[in-house]
Protein backbone atom coordinates (compact mmCIF):
# COMPACT_ATOMS: atom_id res chain seq x y z
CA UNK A 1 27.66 18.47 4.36
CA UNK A 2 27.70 16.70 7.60
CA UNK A 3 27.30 19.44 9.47
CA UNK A 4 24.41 20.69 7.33
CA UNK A 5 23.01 17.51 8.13
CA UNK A 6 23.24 17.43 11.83
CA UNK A 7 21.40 21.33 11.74
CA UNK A 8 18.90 19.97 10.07
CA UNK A 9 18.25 16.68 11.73
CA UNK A 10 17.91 19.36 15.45
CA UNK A 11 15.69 21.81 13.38
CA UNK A 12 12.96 19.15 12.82
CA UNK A 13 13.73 17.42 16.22
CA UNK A 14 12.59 21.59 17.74
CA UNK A 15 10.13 21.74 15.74
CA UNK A 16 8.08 18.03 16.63
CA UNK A 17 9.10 19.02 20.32
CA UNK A 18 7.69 21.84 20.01
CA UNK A 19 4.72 20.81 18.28
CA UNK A 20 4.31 18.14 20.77
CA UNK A 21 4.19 20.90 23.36
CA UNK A 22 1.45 22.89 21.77
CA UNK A 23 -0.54 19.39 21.68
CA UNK A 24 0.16 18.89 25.12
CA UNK A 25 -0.90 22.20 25.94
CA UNK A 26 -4.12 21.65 23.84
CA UNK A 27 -5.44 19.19 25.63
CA UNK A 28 -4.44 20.88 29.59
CA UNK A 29 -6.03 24.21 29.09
CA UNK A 30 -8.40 24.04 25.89
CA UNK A 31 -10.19 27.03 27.17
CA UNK A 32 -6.74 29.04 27.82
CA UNK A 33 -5.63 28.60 24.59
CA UNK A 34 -8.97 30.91 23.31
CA UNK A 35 -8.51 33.51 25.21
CA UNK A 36 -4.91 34.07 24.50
CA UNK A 37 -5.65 33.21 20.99
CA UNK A 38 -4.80 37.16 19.63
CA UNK A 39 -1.79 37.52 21.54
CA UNK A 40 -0.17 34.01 20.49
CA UNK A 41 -1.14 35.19 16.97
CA UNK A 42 0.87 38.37 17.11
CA UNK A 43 4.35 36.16 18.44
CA UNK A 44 3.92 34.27 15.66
């Protein structure tokens, strides 16, 4: 159970950093983020 714990508490710790990196990302290169739009869509 412990370790079950741990994995989780480092899958939502990747996830916020990564979200956190998007935002960041957002707000550098707003227009970037349009005109990659379809090929970010596709790696998703």
């Amino acid at each position: 159970m412990q370790s079950r714990i741990t994995f989780l508490n480092f899958w939502f710790q990747a996830l916020s950093e990564r979200s956190a990196e998007k935002k960041i990302k957002r707000m550098l290169f707003p227009r970037y983020r349009k005109t990659v739009k379809a090929s970010t869509e596709d790696e998703c």
